[in-house]
Protein backbone atom coordinates (compact mmCIF):
# COMPACT_ATOMS: atom_id res chain seq x y z
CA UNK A 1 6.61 -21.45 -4.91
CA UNK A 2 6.60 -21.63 -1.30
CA UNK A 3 6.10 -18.86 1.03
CA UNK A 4 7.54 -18.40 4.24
CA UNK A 5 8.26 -15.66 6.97
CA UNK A 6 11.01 -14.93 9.55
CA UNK A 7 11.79 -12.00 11.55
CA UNK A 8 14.33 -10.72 9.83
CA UNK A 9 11.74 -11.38 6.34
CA UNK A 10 9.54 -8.68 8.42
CA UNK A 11 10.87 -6.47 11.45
CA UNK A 12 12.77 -2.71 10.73
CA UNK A 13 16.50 -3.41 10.66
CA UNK A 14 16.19 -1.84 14.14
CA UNK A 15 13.27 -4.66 15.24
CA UNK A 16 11.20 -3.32 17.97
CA UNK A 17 13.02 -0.39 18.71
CA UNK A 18 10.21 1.56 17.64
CA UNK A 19 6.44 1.82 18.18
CA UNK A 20 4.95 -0.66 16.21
CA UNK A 21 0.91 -2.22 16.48
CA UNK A 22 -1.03 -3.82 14.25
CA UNK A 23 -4.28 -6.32 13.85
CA UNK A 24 -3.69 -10.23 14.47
CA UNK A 25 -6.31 -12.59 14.32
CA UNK A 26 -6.61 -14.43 17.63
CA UNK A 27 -8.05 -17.91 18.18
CA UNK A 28 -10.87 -18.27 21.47
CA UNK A 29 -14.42 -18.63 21.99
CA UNK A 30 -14.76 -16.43 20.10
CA UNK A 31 -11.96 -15.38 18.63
CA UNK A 32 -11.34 -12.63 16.37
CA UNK A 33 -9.22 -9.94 15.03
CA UNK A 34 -7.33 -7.79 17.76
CA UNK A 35 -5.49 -4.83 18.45
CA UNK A 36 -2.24 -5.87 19.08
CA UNK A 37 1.24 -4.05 20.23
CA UNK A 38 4.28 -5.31 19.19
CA UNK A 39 7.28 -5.73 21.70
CA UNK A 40 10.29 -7.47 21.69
CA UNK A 41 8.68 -11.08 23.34
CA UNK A 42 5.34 -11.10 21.11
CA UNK A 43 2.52 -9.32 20.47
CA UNK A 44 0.51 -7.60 23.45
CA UNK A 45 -3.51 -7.11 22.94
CA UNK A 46 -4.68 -3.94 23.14
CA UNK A 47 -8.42 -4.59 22.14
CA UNK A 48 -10.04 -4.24 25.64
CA UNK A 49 -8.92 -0.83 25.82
CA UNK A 50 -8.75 -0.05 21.62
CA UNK A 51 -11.44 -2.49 19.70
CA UNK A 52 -9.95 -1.06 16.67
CA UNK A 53 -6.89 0.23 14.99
CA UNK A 54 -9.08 3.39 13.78
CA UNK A 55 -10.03 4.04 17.49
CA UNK A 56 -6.29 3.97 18.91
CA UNK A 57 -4.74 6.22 16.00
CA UNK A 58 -7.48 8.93 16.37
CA UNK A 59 -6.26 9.07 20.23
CA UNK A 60 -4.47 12.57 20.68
CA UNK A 61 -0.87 10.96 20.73
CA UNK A 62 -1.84 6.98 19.57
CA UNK A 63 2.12 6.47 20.45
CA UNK A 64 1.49 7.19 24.29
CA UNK A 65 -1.95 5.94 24.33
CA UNK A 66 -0.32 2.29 22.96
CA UNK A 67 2.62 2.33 25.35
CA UNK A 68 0.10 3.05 28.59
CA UNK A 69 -2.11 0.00 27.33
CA UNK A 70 0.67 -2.04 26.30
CA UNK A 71 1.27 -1.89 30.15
CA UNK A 72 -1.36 -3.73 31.22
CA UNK A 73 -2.08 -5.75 27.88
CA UNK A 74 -2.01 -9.70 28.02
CA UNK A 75 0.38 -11.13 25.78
CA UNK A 76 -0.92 -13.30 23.14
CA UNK A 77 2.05 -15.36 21.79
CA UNK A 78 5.61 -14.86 20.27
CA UNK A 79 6.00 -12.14 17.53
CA UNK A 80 8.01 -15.58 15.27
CA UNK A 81 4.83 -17.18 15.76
CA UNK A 82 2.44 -14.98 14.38
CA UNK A 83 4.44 -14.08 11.70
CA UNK A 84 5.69 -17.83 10.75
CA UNK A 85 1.59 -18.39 10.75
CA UNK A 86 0.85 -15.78 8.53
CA UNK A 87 1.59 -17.14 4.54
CA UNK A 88 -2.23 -17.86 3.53
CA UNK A 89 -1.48 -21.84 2.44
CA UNK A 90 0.18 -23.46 5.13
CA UNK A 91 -1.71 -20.91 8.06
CA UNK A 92 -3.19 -22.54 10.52
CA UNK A 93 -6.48 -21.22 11.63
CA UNK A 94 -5.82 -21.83 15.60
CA UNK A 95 -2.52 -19.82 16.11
CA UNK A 96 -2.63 -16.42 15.93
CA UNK A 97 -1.33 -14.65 12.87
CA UNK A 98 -0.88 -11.18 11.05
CA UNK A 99 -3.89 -8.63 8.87
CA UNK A 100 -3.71 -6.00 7.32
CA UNK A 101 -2.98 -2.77 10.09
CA UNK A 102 -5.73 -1.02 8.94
CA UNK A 103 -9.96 -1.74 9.94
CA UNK A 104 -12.78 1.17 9.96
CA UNK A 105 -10.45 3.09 7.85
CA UNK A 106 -11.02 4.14 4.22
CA UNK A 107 -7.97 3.62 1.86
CA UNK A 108 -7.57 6.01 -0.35
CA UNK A 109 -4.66 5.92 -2.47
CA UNK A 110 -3.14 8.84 -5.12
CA UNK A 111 -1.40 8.61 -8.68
CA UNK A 112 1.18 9.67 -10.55
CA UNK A 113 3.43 11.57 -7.94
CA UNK A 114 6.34 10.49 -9.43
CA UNK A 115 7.65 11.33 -12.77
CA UNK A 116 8.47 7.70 -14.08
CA UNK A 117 5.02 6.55 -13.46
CA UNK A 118 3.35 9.56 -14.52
CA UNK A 119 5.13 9.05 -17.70
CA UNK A 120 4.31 5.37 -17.72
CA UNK A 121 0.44 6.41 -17.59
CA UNK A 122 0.92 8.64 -20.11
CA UNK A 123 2.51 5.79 -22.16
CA UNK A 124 -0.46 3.14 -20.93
CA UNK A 125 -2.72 5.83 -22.41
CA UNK A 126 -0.80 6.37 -25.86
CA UNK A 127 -0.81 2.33 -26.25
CA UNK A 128 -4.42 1.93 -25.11
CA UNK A 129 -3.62 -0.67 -22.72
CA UNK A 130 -1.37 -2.83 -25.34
CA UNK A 131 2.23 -3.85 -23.96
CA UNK A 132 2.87 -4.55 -27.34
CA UNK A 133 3.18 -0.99 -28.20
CA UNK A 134 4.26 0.10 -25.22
CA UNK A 135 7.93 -0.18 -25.88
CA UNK A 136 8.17 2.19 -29.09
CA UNK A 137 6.51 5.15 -26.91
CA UNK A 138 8.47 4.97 -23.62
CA UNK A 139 11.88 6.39 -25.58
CA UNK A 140 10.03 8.51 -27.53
CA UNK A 141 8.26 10.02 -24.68
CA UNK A 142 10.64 9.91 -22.65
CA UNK A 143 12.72 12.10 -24.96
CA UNK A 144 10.18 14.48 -25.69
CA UNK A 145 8.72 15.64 -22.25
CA UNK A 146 10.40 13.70 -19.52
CA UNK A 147 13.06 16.52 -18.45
CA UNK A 148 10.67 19.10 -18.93
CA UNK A 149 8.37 16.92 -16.03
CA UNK A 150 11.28 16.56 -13.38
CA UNK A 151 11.98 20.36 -13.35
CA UNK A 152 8.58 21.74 -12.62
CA UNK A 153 6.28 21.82 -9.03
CA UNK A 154 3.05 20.54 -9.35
CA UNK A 155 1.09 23.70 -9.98
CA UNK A 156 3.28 26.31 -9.86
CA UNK A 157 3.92 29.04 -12.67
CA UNK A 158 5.89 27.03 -14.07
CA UNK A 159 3.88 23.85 -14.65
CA UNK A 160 0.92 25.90 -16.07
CA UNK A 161 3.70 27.27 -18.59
CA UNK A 162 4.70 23.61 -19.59
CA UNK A 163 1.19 22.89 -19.71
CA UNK A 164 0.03 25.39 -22.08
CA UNK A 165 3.23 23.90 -24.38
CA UNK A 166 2.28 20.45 -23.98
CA UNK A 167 -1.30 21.55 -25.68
CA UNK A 168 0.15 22.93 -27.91
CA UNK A 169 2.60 20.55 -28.96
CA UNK A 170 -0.52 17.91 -29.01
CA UNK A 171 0.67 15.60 -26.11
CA UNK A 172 -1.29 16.64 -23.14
CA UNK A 173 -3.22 13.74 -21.44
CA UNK A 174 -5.37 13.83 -18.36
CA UNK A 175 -2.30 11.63 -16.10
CA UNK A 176 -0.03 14.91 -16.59
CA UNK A 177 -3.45 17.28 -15.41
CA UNK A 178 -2.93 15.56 -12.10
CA UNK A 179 0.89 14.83 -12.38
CA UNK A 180 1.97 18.31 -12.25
CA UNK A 181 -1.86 20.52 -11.81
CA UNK A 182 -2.61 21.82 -8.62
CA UNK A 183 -5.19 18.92 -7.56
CA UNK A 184 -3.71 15.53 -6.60
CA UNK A 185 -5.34 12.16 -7.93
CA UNK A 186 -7.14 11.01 -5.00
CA UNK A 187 -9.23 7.52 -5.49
CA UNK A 188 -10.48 5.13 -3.15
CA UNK A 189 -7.99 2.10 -3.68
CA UNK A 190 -10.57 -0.21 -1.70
CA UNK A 191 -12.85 -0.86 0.94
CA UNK A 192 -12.33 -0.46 4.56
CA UNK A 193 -11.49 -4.06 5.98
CA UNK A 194 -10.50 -5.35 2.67
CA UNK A 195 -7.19 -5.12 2.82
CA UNK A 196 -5.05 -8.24 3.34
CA UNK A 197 -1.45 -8.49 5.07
CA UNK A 198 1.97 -9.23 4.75
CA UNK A 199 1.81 -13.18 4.15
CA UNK A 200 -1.51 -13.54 2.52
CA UNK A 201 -2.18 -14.16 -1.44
CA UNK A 202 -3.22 -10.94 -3.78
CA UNK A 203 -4.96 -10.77 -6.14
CA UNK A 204 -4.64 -10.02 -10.02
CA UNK A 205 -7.73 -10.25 -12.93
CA UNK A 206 -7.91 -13.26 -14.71
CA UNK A 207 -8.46 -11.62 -17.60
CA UNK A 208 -5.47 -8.99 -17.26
CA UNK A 209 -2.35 -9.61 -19.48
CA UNK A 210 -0.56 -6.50 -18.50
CA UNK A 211 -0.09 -5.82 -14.78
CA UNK A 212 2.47 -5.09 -12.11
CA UNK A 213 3.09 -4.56 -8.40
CA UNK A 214 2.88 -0.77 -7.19
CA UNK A 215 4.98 -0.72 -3.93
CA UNK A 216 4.03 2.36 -2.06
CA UNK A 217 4.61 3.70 1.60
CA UNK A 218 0.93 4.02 3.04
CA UNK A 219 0.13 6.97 5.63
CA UNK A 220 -1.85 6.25 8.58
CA UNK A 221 -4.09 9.66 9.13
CA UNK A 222 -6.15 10.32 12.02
CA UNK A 223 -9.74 11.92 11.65
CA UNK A 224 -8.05 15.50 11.92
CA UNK A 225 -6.16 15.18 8.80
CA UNK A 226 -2.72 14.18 11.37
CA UNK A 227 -0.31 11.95 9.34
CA UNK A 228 0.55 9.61 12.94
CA UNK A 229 2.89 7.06 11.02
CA UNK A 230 3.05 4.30 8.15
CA UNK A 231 3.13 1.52 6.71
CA UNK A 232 4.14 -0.40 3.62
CA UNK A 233 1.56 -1.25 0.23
CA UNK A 234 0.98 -2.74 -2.64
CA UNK A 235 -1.30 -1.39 -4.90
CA UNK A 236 -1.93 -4.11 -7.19
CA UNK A 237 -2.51 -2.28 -10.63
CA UNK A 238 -4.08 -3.74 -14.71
CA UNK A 239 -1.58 -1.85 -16.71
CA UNK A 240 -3.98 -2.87 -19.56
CA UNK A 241 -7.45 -1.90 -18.09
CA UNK A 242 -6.65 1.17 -17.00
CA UNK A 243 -4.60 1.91 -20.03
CA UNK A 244 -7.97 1.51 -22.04
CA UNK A 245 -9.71 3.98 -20.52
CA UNK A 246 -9.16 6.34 -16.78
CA UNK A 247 -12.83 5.19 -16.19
CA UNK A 248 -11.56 1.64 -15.69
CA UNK A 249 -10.00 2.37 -13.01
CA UNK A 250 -11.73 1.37 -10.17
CA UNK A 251 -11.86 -2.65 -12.38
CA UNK A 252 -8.01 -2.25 -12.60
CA UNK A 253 -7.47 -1.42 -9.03
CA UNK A 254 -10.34 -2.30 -6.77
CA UNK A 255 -10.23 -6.64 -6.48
CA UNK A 256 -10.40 -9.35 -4.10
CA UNK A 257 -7.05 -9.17 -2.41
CA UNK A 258 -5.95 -6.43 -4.84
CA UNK A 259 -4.91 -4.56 -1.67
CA UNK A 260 -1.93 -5.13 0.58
CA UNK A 261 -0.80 -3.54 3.60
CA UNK A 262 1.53 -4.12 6.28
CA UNK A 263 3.31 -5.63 8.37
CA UNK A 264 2.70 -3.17 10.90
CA UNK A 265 2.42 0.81 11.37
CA UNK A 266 4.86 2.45 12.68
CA UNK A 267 4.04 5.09 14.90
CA UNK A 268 6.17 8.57 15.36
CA UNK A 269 7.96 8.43 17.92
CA UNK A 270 11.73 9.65 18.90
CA UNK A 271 12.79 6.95 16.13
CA UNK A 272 10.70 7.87 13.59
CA UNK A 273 9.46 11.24 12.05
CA UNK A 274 7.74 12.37 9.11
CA UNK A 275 11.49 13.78 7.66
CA UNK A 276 12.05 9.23 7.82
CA UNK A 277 9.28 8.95 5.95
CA UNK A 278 10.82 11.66 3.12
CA UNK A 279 13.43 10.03 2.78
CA UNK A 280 12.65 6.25 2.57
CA UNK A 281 14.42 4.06 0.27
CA UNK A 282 11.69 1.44 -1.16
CA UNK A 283 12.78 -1.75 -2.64
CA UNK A 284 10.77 -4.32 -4.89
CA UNK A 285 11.67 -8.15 -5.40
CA UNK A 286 9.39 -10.33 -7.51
CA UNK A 287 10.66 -13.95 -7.52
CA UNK A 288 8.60 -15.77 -10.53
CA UNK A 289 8.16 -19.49 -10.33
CA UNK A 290 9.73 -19.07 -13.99
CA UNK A 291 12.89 -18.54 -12.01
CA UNK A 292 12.21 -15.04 -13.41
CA UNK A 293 13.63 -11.92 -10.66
CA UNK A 294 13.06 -8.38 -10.68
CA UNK A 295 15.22 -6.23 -8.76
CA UNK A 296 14.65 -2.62 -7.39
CA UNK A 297 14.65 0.70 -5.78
CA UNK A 298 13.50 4.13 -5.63
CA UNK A 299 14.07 7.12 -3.23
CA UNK A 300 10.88 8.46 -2.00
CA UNK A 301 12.74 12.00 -2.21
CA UNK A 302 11.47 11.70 -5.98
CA UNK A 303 8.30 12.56 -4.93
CA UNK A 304 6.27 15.45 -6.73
CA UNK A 305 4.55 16.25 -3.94
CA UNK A 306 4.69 16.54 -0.28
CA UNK A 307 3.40 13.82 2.20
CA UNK A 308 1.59 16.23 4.14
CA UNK A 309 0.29 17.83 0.63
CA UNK A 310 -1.35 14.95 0.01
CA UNK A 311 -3.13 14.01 3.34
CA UNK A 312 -4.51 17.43 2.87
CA UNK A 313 -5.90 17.08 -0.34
CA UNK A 314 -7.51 13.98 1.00
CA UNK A 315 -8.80 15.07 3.63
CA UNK A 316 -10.22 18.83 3.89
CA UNK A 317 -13.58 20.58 4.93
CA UNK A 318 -14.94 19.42 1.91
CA UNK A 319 -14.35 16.00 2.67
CA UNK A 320 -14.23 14.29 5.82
CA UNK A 321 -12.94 10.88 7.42
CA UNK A 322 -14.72 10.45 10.76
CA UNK A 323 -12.38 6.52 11.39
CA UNK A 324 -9.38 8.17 9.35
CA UNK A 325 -8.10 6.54 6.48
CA UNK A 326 -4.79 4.98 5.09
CA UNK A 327 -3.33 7.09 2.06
CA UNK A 328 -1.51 5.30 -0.77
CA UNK A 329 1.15 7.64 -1.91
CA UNK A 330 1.63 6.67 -5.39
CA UNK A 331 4.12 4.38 -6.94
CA UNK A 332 7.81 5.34 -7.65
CA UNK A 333 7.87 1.76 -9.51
CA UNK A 334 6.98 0.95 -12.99
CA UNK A 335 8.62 -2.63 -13.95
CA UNK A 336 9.46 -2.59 -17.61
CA UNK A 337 11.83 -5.63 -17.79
CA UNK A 338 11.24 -7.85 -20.23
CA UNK A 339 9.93 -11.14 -19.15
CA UNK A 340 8.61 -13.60 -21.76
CA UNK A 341 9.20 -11.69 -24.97
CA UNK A 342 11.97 -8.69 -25.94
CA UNK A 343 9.92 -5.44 -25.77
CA UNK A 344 6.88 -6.66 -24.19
CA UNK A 345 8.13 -5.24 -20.15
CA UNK A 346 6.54 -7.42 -17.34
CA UNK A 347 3.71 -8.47 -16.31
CA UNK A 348 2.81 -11.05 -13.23
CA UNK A 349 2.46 -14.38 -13.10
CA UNK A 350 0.30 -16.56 -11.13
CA UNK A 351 2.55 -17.74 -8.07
CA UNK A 352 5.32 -14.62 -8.43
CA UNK A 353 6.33 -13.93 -4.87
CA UNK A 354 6.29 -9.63 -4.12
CA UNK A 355 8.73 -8.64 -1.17
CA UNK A 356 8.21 -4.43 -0.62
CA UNK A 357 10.60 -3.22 2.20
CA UNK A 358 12.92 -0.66 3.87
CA UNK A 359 14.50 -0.29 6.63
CA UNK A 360 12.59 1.80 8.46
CA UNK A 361 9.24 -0.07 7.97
CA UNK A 362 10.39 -3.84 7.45
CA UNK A 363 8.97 -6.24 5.28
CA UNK A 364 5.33 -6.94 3.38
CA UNK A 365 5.35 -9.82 1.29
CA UNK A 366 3.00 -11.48 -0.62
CA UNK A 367 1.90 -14.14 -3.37
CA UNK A 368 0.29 -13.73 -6.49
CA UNK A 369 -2.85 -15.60 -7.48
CA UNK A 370 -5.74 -15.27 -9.58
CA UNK A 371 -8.48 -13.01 -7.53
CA UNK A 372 -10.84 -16.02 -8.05
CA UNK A 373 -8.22 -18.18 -6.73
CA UNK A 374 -8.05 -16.44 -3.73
CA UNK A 375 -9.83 -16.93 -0.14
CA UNK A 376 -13.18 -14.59 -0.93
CA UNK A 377 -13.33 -11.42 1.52
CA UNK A 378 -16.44 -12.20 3.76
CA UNK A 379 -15.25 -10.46 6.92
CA UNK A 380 -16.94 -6.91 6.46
CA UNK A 381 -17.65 -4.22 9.01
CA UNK A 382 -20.67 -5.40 9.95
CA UNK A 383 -19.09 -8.54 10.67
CA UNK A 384 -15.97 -6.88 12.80
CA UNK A 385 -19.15 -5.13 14.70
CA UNK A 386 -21.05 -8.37 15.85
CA UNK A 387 -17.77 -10.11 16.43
CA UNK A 388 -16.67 -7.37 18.72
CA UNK A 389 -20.09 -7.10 20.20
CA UNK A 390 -19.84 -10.96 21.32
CA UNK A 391 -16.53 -10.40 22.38
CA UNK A 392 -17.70 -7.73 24.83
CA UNK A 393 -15.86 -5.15 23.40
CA UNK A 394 -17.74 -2.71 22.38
CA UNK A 395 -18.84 0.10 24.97
């Protein structure tokens, strides 16, 4: 299937109304990837005075600080442009197009903060990673514990209460310890520069038969722990590896492309506040190329815990980000429409086209590919360094 980007694929419904910057990668001798600022004729480099994303967002207000070097910034083409250049097979290397809005930070990413997908890991566990068996659990499940999950605060009273029960009733699993327990599943989702943007391929196992999209709104935090805006993600996720055993995780998360970000971050600002971000309705489309669709949405007012929760159990004085980091927030999506077979749920296939958006935040789409099969990631931190440093750009 072929992919392709407008506008109104990618902008918030209100287009440039609010502060919005990102990371293109500009052509030149040498070229590289850039700060950039997004206004309503193109996108404005910001590099000379930011040479990364990490370095503008840890400013004290990274909305003023982007707005006073937007003034002076040179414009580097037409926001179309970039973003009609940005689908990985028919990009062309010499026009500027779209990354991921995220480079020196980590991404971290948590779990289950969401009922439905905590009791979808619960079920992944039960069925050790079969989809096959899947089916018979979820209602079963479902019926036994899933009311008793929405009513409780993650560790309150009241969860430690339905905890004890749970023991004792023989159905407690380690996904409900951090579903409704006091600590938050925190993981790092990848590394820093690995993530791809809203046009490129991701990636999925070759060997995975059981997988699925994770559509997520992504907080950009600055070194002190300040959640300074967001963006959308897709946390590519191996129902079947992970179902297998917790200590796959890191093979069912963490693989080439297997992280995608984007299109931009939007900065609070009088448009946007962290209440916006509560609120957020997130949809999911997968188009198959077996004329297959998925359909979806989710209120990210369903969340177990709060945003700024979260950010502060990622970050704390027992663990510090010096460049910041982007935070996953967990999934309020677990697609269990049947695809090929009655009872077997979904699972990707290779060229399945993944559009996450909402209003606020736009548009990140990608396409689905083998990891193999996709364009290997070579451009590390070291590499960002040295290209920077020939540049001139690093003081």
């Amino acid at each position: 299937m072929d992919l392709t980007l407008t506008l109104k694929d990618t902008l918030p419904h209100d287009g440039t109304a609010g502060t919005l910057v990102g990371r293109a990668s500009v052509p030149g001798n040498p070229g590289g990837p850039c700060v950039v600022l997004v206004k309503a004729d193109g996108l404005y480099d910001l590099t000379a005075r930011y040479p990364t994303l990490s370095a503008l967002l840890n400013e004290k207000s990274p909305t003023e600080a982007a707005h006073q070097a937007g003034k002076t910034a040179k414009r580097i083409c037409g926001l179309d442009e970039a973003v009609a250049n940005s689908p990985s097979d028919h990009r062309t290397p010499d026009k500027p197009y779209l990354l991921a809005p995220a480079d020196l930070q980590a991404l971290k990413a948590c779990g289950v903060t969401f009922v439905l997908s905590m009791l979808e890991r619960v079920i992944e566990e039960r069925a050790k990673g079969d989809p096959t068996a899947a089916n018979g659990l979820r209602a079963a499940i479902n019926s036994e514990i899933g009311g008793d999950l929405a009513r409780v605060k993650p560790g309150s009273a009241d969860a430690e209460k339905l905890k004890q029960a749970l023991i004792q009733r023989g159905i407690w699993s380690q996904y409900l310890e951090v579903g409704i327990g006091p600590y938050a599943e925190v993981f790092t989702k990848s590394q820093p520069m690995s993530g791809v943007g809203t046009g490129a391929d991701i990636g999925i196992h070759p060997e995975s038969s059981w997988n699925n999209p994770e559509p997520e709104v992504v907080l950009a935090v600055n070194a002190s722990g300040t959640i300074v805006g967001a963006t959308l993600g897709n946390d590519v996720n191996l129902r079947d590896f992970e179902g297998r055993s917790a200590l796959l995780l890191g093979r069912a998360k963490d693989n080439n492309a297997s992280c995608a970000l984007g299109p931009f971050i939007r900065l609070f600002d009088g448009t946007f506040a962290l209440e916006d971000l509560r609120q957020l309705v997130i949809t999911v489309r997968v188009d198959g190329p077996d004329q297959f669709v998925l359909d979806d949405s989710s209120s990210m007012a369903k969340i177990s815990r709060d945003l700024t929760d979260l950010a502060s159990q990622t970050l704390s004085k027992n663990h510090q980000y010096p460049d910041g980091f982007m935070l996953f927030c967990g999934t309020m999506f677990a697609p269990i429409k049947d695809r090929d077979a009655k009872g077997q749920g979904f699972t990707h296939k290779v060229g399945d086209i993944v559009t996450i958006a909402t209003p606020k935040l736009g548009a990140l789409t990608n396409r689905v590919k083998h990891c193999g099969d996709v364009a290997p990631w070579t451009f590390g931190t070291g590499a960002l360094m040295a290209n920077l440093a020939q540049r001139g750009l690093l003081r």
